[in-house]
Protein backbone atom coordinates (compact mmCIF):
# COMPACT_ATOMS: atom_id res chain seq x y z
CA UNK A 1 129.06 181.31 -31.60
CA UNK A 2 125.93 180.78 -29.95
CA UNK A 3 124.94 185.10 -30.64
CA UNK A 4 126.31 184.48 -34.37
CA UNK A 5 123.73 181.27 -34.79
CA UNK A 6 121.17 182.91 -33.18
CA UNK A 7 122.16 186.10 -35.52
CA UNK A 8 121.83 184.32 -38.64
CA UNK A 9 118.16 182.73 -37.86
CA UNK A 10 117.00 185.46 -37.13
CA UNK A 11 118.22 186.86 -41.00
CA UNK A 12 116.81 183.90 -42.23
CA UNK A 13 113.45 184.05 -40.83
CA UNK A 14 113.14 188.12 -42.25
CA UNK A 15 114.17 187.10 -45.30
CA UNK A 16 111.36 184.02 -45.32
CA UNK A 17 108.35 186.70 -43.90
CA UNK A 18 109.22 189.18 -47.04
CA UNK A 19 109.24 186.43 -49.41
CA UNK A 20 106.10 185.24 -48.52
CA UNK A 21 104.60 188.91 -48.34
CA UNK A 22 105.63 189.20 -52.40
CA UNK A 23 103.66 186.21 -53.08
CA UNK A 24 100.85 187.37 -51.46
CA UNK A 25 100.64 190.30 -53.22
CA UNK A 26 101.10 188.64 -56.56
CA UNK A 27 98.44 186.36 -55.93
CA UNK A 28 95.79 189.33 -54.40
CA UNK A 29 96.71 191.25 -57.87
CA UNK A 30 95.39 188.30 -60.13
CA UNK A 31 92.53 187.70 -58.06
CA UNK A 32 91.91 191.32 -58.51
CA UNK A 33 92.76 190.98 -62.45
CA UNK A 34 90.28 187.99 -62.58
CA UNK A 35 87.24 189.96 -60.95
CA UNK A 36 87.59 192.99 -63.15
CA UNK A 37 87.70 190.17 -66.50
CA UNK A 38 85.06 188.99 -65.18
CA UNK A 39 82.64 191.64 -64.78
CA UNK A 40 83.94 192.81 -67.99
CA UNK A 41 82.71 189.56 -69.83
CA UNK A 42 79.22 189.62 -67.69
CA UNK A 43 78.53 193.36 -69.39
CA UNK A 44 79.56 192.09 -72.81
CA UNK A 45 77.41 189.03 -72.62
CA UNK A 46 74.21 191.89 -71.52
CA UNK A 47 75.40 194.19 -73.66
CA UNK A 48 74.94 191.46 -76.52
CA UNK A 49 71.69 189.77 -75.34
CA UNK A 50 69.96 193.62 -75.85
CA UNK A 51 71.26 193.62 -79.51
CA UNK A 52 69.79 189.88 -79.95
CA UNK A 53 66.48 191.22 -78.47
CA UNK A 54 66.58 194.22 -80.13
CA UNK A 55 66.98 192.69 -83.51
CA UNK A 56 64.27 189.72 -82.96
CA UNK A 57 62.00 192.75 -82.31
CA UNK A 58 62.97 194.32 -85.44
CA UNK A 59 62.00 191.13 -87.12
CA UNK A 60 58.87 190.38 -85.36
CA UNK A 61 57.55 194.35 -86.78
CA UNK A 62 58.73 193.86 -90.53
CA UNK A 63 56.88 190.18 -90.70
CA UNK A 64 53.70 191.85 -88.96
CA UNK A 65 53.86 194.76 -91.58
CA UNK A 66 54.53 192.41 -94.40
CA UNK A 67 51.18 190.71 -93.21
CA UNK A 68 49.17 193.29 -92.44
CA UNK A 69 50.01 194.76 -96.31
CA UNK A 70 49.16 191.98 -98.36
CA UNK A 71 45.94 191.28 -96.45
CA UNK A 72 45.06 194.85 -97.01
CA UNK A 73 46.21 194.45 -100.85
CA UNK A 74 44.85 191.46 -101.96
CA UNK A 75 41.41 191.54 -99.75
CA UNK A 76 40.39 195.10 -98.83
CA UNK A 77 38.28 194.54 -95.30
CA UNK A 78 35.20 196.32 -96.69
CA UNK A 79 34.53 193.86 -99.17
CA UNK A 80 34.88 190.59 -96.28
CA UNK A 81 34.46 190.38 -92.76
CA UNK A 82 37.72 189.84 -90.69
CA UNK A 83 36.87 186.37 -90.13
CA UNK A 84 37.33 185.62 -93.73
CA UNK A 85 40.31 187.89 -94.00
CA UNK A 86 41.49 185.86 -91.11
CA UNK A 87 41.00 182.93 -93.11
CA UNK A 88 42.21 183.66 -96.68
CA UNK A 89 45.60 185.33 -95.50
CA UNK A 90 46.72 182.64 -93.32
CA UNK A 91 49.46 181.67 -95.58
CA UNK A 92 51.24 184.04 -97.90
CA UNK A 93 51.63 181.72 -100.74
CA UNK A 94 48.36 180.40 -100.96
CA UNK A 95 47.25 183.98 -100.78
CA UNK A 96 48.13 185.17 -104.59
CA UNK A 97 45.29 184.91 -106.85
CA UNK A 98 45.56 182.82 -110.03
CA UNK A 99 43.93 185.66 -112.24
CA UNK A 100 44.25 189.45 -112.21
CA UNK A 101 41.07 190.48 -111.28
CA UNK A 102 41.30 193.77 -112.22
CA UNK A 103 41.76 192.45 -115.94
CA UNK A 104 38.04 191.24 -115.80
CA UNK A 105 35.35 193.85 -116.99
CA UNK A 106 32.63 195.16 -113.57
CA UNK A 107 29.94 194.18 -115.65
CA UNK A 108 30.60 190.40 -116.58
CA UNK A 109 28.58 189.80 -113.71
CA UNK A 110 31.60 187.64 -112.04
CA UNK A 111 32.75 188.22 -108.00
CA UNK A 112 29.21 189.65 -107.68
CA UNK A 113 27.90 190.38 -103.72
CA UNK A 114 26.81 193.95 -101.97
CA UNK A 115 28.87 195.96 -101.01
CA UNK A 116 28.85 199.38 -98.63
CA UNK A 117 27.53 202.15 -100.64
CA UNK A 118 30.12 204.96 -101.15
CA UNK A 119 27.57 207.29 -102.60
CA UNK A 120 24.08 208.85 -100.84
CA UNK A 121 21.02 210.72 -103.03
CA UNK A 122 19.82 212.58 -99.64
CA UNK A 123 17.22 214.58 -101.43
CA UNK A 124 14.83 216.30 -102.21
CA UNK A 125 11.84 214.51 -103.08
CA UNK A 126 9.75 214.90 -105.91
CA UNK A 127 12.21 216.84 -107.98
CA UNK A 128 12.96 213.64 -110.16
CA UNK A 129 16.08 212.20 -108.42
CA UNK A 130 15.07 208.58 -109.38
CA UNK A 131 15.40 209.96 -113.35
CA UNK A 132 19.33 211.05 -112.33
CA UNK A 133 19.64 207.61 -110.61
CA UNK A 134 18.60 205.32 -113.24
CA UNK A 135 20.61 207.22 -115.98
CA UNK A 136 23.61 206.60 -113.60
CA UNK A 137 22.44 202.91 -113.12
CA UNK A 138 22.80 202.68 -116.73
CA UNK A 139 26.79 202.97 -116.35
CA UNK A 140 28.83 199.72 -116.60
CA UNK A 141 30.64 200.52 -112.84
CA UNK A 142 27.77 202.17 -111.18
CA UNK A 143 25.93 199.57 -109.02
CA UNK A 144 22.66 201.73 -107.52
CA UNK A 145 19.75 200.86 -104.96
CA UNK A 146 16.11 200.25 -106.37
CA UNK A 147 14.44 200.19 -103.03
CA UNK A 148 14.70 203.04 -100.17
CA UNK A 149 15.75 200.63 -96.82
CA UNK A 150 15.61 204.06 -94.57
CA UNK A 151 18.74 202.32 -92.64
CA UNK A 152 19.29 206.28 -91.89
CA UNK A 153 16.10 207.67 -91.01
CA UNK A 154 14.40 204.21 -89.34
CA UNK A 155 15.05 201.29 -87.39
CA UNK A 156 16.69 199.05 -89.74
CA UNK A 157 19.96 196.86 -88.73
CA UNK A 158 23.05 197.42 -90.50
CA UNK A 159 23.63 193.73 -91.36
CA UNK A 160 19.48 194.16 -92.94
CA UNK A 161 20.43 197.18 -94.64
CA UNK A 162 23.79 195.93 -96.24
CA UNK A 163 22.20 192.93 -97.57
CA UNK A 164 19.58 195.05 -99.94
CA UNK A 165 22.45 196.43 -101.84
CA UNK A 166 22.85 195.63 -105.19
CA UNK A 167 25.35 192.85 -106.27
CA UNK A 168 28.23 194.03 -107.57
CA UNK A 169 31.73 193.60 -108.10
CA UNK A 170 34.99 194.96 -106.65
CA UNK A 171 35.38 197.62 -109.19
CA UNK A 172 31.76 198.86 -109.15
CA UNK A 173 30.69 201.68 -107.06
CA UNK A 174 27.08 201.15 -105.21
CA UNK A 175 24.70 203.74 -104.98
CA UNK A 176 22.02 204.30 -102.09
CA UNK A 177 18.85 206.51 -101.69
CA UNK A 178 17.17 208.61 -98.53
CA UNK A 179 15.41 210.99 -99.69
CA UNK A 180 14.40 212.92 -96.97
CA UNK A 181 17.96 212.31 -95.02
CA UNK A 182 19.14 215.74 -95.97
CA UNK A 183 15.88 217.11 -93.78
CA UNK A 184 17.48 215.08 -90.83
CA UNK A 185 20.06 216.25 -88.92
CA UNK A 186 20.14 213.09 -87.22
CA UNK A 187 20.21 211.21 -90.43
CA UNK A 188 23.23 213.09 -91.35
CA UNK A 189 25.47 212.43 -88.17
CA UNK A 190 24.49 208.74 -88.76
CA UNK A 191 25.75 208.85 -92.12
CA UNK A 192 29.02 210.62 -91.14
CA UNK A 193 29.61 207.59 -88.47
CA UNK A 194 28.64 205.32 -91.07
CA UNK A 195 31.34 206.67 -93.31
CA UNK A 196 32.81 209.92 -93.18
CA UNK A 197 34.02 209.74 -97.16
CA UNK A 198 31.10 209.10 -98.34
CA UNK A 199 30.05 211.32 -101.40
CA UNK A 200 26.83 213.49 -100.99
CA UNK A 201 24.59 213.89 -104.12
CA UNK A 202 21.27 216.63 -103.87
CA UNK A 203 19.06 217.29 -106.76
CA UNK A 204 17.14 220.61 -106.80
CA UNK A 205 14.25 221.78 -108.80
CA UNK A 206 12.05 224.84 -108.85
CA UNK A 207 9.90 225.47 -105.44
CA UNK A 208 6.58 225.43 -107.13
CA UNK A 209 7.07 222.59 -109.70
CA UNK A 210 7.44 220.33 -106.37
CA UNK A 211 5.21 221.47 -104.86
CA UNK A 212 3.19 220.45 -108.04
CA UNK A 213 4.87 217.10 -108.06
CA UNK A 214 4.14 216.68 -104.43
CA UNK A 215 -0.16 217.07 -104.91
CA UNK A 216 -0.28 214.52 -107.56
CA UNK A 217 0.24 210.81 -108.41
CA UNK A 218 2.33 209.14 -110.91
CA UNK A 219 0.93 208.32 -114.31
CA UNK A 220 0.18 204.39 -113.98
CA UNK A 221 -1.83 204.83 -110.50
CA UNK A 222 -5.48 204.87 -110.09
CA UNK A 223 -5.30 208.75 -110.28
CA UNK A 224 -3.32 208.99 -113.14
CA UNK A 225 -4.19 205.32 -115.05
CA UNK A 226 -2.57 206.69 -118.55
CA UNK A 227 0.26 208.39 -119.87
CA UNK A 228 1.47 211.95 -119.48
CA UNK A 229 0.10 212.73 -123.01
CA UNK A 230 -3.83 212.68 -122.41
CA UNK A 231 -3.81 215.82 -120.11
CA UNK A 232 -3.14 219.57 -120.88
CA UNK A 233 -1.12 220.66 -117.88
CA UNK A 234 -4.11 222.16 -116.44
CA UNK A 235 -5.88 218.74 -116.48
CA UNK A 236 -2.99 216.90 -114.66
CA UNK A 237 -2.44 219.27 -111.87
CA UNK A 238 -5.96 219.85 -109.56
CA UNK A 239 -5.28 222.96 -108.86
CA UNK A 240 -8.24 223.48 -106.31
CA UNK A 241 -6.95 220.57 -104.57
CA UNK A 242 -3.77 222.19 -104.32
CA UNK A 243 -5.52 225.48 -103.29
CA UNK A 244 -6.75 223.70 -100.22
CA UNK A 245 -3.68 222.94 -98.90
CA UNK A 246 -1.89 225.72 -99.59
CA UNK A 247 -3.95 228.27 -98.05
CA UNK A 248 -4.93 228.31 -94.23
CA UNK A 249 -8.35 229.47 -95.14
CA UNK A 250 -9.43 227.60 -98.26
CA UNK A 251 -12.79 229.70 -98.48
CA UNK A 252 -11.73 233.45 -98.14
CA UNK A 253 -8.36 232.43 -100.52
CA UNK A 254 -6.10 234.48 -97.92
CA UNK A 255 -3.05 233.78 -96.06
CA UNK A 256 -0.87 231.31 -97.51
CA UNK A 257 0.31 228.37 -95.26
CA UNK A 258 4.02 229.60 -94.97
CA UNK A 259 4.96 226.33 -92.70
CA UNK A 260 3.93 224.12 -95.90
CA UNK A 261 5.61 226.11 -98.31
CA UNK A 262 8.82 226.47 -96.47
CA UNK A 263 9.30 223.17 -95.76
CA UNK A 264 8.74 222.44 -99.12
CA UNK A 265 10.90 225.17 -100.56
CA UNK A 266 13.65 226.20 -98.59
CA UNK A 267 16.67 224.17 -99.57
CA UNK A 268 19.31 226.58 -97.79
CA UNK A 269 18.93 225.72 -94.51
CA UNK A 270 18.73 222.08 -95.08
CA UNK A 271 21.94 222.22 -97.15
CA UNK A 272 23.83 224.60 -94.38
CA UNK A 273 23.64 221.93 -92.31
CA UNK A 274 24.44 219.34 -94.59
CA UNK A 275 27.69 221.14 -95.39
CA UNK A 276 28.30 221.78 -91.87
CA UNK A 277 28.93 218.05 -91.20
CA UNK A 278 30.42 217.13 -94.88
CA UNK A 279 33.40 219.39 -96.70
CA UNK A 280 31.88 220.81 -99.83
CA UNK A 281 33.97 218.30 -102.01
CA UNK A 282 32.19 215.78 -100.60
CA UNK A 283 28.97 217.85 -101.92
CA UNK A 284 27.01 217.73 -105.59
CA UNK A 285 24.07 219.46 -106.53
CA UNK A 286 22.32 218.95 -109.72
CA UNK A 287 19.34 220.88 -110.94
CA UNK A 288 16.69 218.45 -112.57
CA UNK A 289 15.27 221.05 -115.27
CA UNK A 290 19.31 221.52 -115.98
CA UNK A 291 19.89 217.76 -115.97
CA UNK A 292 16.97 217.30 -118.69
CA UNK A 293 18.14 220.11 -120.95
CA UNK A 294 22.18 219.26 -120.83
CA UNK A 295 22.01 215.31 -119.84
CA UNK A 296 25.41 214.77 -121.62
CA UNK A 297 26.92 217.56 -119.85
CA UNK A 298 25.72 216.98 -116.45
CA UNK A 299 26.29 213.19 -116.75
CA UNK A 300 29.78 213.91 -117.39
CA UNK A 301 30.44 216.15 -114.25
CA UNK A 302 28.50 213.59 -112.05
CA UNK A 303 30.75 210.95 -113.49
CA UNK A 304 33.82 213.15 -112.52
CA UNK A 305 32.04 213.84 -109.26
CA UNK A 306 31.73 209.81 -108.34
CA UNK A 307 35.31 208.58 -110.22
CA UNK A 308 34.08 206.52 -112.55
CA UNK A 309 35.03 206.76 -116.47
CA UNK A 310 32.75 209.01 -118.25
CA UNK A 311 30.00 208.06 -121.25
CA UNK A 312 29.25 211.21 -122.39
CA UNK A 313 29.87 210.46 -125.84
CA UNK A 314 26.06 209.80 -127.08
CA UNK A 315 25.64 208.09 -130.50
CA UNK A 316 21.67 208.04 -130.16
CA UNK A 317 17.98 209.73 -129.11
CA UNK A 318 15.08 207.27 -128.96
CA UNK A 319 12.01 209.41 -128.27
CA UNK A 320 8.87 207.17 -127.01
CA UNK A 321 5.42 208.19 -127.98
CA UNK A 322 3.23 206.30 -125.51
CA UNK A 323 5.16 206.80 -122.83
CA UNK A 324 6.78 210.38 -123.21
CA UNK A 325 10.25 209.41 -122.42
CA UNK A 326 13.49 210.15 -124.65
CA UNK A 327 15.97 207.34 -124.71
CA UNK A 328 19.30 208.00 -124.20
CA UNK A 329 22.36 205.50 -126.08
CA UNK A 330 25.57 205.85 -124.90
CA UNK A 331 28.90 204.21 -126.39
CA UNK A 332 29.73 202.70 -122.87
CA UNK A 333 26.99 200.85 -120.41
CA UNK A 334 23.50 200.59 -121.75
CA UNK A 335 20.59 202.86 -123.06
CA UNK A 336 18.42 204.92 -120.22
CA UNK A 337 15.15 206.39 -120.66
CA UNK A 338 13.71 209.23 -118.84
CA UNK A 339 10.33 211.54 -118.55
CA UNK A 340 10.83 214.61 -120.62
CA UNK A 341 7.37 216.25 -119.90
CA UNK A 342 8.14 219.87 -118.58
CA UNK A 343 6.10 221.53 -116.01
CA UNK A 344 5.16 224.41 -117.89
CA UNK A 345 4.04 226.45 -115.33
CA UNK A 346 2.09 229.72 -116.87
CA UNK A 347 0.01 226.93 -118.55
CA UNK A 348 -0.51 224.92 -114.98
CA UNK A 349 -1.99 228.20 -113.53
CA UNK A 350 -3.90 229.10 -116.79
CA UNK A 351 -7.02 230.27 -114.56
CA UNK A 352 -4.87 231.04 -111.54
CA UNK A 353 -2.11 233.57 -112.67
CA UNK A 354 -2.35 235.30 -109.55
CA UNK A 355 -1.98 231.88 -107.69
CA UNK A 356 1.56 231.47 -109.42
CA UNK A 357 2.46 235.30 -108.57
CA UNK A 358 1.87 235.16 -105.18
CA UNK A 359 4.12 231.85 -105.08
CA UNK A 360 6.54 232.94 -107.16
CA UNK A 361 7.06 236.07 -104.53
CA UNK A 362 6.92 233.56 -101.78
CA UNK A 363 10.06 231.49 -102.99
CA UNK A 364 11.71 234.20 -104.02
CA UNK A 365 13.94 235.55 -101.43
CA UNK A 366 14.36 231.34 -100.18
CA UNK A 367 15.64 231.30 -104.39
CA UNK A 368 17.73 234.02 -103.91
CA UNK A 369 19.68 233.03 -100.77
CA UNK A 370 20.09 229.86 -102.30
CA UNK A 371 21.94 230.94 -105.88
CA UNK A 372 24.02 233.45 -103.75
CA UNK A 373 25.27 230.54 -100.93
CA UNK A 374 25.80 228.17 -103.83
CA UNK A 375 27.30 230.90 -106.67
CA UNK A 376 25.02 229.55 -109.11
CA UNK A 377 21.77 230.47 -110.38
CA UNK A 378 18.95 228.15 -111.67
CA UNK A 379 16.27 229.01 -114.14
CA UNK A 380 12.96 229.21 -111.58
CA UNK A 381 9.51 230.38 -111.75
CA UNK A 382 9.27 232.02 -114.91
């Protein structure tokens, strides 16, 4: 009895142990089940928080862009400074304006303050460039300098130099003047940083009528204290005076002073290196003797040349008397008046035609290098 009891305990107890191994599987399985659910729910929850982030980002770029547009549309930053573009596009609903601006004419003299100039007259002197500028000032949306600052060729500040500009509205396009930037390769560079779009104008004229133009004064001076009309051409150039510079030995008549007629004569090498730092379509050249004879013409391919609307149609000719200027009326903008007085140049040299030969065959091979880097040829020295 005693082996059977001791027999069946010993069953019992077996039976107990593998029970209890069972359940201790089970239970490691869950825990097991529990870890991986776990880990699983700790990737999903990183998993989202990169979408959330991703997304705010997303948001964050299209409300900067959004900004960053309508500033640029409704205030472009060359008209204010960025503290006042800071200012005015704070808020987009305050930002709209309560009038289209672009409805109200350039010239109603409304919105009026300077502006950058987007166009340059870089030369050359004395071959009537101020004539070409005031018939262009004469447009309705052309906005151009009276007074030379030399912010290119001197020491003038910027903020100086910006504040002699003309006043002018938003739809106007402002004009400047250097006339001798274009003999400046400096001047040029500083130009380029100052705005590399900015559209190049050069007015030409014959060698020997600026060099003329370059010996005398203006009618209205001391030297000149009446109009054009009182002198023969002979009488209103000194040729001996001009004599004296031009040769290096004024008494034997001999040897002509090439570094003073170069520099006043040879256009091609200034204009190589003009084009060397602007692209050609940046570039236009306008002969004055051309601009006189065809001002309708030439008006309307500067106008082209600049983007503004053209007033080529002419509906009137005022010619003045006393002062020797024809009057120009166009149907758009108002009336401009230039010098019409031709340099006649076989009459300048009357007593000198061998003067005007030997300066004629001085220019001519700068002339012809000229015409054949620029494909076109200009009416000189005859």
């Amino acid at each position: 009895v005693e082996n059977m009891a001791s027999t069946g305990n010993t069953a019992d107890v077996d039976i107990t142990e593998d029970n209890g191994n069972k359940r201790g599987a089970t239970t490691g399985k869950s825990i097991y089940c529990q870890r991986i659910q776990a880990l699983r729910r700790m990737r999903a929850i990183e998993s989202n928080k990169g979408l959330i982030t991703a997304f705010a980002i997303l948001c964050s770029l299209v409300v900067m862009v959004t900004y960053l547009e309508t500033s640029r549309m409704l205030l472009p930053t060359k008209v204010v400074s960025t503290r006042e573009l800071r200012t005015l596009t704070s808020g987009f609903t305050n930002d709209l304006p309560s009038k289209d601006t672009k409805e109200q004419p350039a010239w109603t003299g409304q919105f009026l303050r300077p502006h950058r100039p987007r166009a340059l007259f870089v030369g050359f002197s004395h071959c009537g460039g101020r004539d070409i500028l005031s018939t262009l000032a004469s447009h309705p949306e052309v906005a151009a300098s009276k007074k030379e600052m030399k912010y290119f060729t001197g020491n003038t500040t910027l903020k100086r130099y910006l504040s002699h500009m003309p006043p002018s509205s938003e739809n106007q396009l402002t004009i400047d003047i250097c006339w001798t930037c274009i003999t400046n390769r400096t001047s040029l560079k500083k130009i380029k940083s100052f705005d590399k779009t900015m559209k190049i104008i050069i007015v030409v004229c014959d060698p020997i009528s600026r060099l003329l133009s370059s010996q005398v004064g203006a009618p209205g001076t001391k030297l000149f204290p009446t109009s054009y009309l009182q002198y023969t051409h002979h009488q209103f150039y000194d040729i001996e005076s001009l004599k004296s510079k031009i040769f290096v030995n004024y008494s034997l008549l001999n040897n002509l002073n090439a570094e003073l007629l170069t520099r006043n004569g040879d256009y091609f090498r200034h204009i190589v290196d003009l084009l060397e730092i602007f692209p050609r379509k940046q570039v236009f050249v306008i002969e004055r003797e051309r601009f006189r004879k065809n001002i309708v013409s030439e008006l309307f391919k500067l106008h082209n040349f600049l983007g503004v609307n053209s007033q080529s149609e002419l509906y009137g000719l005022d010619y003045n008397k006393d002062k020797d200027t024809m009057c120009y009326n166009f149907t758009v903008g108002t009336s401009t008046c230039i010098d019409v007085m031709p340099q006649n140049l076989t009459e300048v040299f009357t007593a000198e035609p061998g003067l005007l030969n030997s300066l004629k065959q001085f220019f001519k091979p700068f002339n012809r290098r000229l015409f054949l880097y620029l494909g076109i040829k200009y009416d000189w020295s005859r």
